[in-house]
C-alpha atoms as a PDB file:
ATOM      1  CA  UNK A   1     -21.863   6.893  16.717  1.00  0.00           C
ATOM      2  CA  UNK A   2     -20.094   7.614  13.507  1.00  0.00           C
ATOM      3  CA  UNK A   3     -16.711   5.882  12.804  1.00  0.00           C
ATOM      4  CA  UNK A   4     -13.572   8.047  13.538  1.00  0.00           C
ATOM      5  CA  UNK A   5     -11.803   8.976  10.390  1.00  0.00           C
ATOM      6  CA  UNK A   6      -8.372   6.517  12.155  1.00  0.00           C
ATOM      7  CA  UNK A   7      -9.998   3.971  13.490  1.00  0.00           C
ATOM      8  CA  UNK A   8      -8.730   1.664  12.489  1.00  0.00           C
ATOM      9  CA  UNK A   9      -5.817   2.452  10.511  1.00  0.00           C
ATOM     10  CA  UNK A  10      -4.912   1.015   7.296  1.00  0.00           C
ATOM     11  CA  UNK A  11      -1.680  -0.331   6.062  1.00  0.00           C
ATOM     12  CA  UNK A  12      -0.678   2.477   4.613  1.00  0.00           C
ATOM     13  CA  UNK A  13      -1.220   4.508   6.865  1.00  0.00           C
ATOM     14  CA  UNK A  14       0.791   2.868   9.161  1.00  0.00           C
ATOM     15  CA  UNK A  15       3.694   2.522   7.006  1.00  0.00           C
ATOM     16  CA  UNK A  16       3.144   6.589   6.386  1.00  0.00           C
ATOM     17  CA  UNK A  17       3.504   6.314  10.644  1.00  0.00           C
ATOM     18  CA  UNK A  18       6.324   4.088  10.650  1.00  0.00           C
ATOM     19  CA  UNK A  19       8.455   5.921   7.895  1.00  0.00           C
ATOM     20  CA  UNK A  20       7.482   9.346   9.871  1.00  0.00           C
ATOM     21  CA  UNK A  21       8.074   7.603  13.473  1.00  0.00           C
ATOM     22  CA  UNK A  22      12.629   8.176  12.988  1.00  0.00           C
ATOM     23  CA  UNK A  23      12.691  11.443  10.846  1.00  0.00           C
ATOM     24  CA  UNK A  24      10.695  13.973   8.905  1.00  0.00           C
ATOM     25  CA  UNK A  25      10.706  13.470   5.143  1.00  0.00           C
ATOM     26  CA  UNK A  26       8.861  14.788   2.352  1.00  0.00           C
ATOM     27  CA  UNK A  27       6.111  12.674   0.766  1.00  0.00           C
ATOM     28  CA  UNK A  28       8.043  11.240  -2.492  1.00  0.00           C
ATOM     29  CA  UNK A  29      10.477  10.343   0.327  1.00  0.00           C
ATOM     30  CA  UNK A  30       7.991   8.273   2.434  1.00  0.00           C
ATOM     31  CA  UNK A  31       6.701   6.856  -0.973  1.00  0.00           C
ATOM     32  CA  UNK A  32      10.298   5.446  -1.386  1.00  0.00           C
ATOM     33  CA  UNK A  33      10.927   4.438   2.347  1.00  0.00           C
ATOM     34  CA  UNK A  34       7.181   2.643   2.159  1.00  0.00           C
ATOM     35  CA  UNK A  35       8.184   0.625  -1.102  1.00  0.00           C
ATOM     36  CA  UNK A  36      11.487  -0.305   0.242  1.00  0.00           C
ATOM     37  CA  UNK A  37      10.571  -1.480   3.665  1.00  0.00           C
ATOM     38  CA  UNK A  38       7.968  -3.665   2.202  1.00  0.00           C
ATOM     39  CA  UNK A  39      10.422  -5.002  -0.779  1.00  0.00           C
ATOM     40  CA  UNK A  40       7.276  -3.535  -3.061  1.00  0.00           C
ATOM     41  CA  UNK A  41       4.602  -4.706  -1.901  1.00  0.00           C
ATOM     42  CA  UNK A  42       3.085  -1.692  -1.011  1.00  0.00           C
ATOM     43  CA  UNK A  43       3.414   1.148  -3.230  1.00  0.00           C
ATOM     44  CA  UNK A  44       2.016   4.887  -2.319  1.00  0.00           C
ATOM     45  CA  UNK A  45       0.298   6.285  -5.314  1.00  0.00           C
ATOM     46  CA  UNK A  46       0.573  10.305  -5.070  1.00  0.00           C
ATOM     47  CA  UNK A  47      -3.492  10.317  -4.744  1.00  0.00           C
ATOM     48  CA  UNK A  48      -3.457   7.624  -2.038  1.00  0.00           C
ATOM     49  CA  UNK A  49      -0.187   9.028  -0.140  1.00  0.00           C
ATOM     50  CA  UNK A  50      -1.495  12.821  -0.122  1.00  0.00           C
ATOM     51  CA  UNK A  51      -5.253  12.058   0.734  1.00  0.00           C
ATOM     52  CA  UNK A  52      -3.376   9.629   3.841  1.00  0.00           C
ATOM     53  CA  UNK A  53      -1.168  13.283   4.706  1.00  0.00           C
ATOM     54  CA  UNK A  54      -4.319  15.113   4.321  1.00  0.00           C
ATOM     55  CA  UNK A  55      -5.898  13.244   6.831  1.00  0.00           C
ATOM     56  CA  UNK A  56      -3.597  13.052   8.775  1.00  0.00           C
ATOM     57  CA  UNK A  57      -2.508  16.551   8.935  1.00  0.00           C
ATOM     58  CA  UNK A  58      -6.282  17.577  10.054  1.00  0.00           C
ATOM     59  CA  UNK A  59      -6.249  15.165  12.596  1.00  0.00           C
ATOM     60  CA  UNK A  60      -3.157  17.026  13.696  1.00  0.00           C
ATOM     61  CA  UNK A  61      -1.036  13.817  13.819  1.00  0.00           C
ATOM     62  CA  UNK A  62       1.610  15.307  11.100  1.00  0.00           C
ATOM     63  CA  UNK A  63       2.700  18.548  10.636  1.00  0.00           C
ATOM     64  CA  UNK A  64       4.354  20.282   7.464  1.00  0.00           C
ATOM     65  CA  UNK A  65       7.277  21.700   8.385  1.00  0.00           C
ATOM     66  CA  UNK A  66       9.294  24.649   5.888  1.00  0.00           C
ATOM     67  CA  UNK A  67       9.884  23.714   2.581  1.00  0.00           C
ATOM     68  CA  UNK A  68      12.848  23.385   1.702  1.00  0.00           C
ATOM     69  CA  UNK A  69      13.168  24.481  -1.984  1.00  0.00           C
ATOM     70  CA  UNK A  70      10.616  22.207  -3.494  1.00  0.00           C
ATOM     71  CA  UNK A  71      10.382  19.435  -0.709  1.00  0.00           C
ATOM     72  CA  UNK A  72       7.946  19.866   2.036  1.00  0.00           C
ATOM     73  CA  UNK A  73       8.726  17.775   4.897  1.00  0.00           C
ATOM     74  CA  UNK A  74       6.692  16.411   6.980  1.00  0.00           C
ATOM     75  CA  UNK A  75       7.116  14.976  10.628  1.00  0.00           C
ATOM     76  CA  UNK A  76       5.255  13.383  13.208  1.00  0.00           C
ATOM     77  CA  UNK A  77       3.011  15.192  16.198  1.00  0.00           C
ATOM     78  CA  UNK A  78       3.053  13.982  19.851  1.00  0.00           C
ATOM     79  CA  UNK A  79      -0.537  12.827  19.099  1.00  0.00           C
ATOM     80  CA  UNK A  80       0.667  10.653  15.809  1.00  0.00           C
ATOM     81  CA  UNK A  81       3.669   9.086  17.812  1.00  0.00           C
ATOM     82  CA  UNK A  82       0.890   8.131  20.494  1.00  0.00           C
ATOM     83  CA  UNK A  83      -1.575   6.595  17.543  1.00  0.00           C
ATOM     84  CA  UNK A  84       1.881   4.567  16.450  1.00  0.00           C
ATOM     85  CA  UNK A  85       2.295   3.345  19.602  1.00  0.00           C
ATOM     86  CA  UNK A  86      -0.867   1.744  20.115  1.00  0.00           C
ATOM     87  CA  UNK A  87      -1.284   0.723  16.480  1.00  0.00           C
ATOM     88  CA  UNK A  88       2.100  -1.289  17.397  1.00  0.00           C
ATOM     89  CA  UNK A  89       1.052  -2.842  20.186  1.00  0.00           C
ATOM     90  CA  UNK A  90      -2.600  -3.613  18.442  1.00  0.00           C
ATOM     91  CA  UNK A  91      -0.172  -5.263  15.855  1.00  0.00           C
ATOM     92  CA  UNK A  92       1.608  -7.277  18.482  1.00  0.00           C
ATOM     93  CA  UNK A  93      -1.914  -8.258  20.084  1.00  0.00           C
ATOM     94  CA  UNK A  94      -2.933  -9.656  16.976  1.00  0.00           C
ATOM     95  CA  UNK A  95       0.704 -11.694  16.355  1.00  0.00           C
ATOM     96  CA  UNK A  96       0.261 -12.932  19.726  1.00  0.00           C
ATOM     97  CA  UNK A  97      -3.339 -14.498  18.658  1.00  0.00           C
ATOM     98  CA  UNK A  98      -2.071 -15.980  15.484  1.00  0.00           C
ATOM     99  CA  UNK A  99       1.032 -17.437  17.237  1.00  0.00           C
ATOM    100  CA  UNK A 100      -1.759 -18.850  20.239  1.00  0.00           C
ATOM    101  CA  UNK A 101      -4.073 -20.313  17.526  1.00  0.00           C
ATOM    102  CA  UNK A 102      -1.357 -21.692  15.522  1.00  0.00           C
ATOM    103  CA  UNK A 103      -0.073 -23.558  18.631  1.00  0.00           C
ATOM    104  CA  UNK A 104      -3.539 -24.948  19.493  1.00  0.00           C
ATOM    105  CA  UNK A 105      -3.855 -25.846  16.268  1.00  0.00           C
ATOM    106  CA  UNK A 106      -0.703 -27.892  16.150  1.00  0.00           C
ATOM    107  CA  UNK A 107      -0.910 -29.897  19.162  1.00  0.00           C
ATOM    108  CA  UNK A 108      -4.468 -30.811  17.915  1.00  0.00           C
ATOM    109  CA  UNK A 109      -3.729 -32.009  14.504  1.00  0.00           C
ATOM    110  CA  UNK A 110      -5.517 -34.839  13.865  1.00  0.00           C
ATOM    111  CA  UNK A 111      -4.060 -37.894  11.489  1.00  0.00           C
ATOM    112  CA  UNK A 112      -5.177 -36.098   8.491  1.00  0.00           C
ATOM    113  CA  UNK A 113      -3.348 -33.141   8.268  1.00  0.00           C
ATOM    114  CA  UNK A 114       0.296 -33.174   6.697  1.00  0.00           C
ATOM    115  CA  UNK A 115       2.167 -30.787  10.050  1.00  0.00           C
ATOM    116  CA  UNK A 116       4.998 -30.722   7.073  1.00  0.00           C
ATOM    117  CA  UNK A 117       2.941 -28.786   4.817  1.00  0.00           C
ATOM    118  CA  UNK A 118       0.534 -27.293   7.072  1.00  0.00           C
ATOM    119  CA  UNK A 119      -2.250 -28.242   4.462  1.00  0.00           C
ATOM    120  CA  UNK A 120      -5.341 -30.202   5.285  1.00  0.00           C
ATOM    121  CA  UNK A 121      -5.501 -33.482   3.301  1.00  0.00           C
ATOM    122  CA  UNK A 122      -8.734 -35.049   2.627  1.00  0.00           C
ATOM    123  CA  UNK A 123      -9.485 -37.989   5.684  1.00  0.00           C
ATOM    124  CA  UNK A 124      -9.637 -40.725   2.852  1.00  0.00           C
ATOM    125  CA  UNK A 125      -6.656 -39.579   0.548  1.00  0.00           C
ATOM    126  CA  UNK A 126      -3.804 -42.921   0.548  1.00  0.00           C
ATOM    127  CA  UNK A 127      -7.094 -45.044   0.770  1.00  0.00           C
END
């Protein structure tokens, strides 16, 4: 079965989602809303951010609305808020596991590893 062109998402696509999911805005305007939610660590070049509208416009999960002068907005379809959703609660899912393994992992350190650090020291270090 071939892969489906969404499955899964990648980071920027979701922050495209998440940037869409309150208003419509026009792609230099979700570049700027992208960089600023993630204090620059992820930055939309145009190639990247139009190939990611592209998409998702012909998977009918945003729409261009009318221009207005020389900004095209775009906004979010009924099918896009729905691939949001569950791309948030994957998200959570996956929190959830880290916070689980992280607590396993804690109440099972053994002698060697520094909880203050969280860095494994080597059994013989001190010896």
């Amino acid at each position: 079965m071939p892969k489906k062109a969404l499955e899964p998402i990648t980071e920027s696509m979701y922050y495209v989602l998440l940037c869409l999911h309150e208003k419509s805005m026009s792609g230099s305007e979700i570049a700027e809303c992208v960089r600023s939610l993630t204090s620059d660590r992820v930055r939309l070049g145009p190639g990247t951010l139009y190939s990611i509208l592209s998409t998702f416009q012909d998977e009918k999960i945003i729409e261009k609305m009318e221009p207005e002068g020389r900004r095209i907005p775009y906004r979010m379809t009924n099918k896009g808020e729905q691939l949001f959703q569950e791309e948030v609660h994957r998200l959570q899912k996956c929190l959830l596991d880290a916070e689980r393994i992280h607590a396993v992992a804690e109440s099972s350190e053994p002698d060697s590893v520094n909880a203050d650090q969280n860095k494994l020291t080597p059994a013989f270090a001190g010896q």
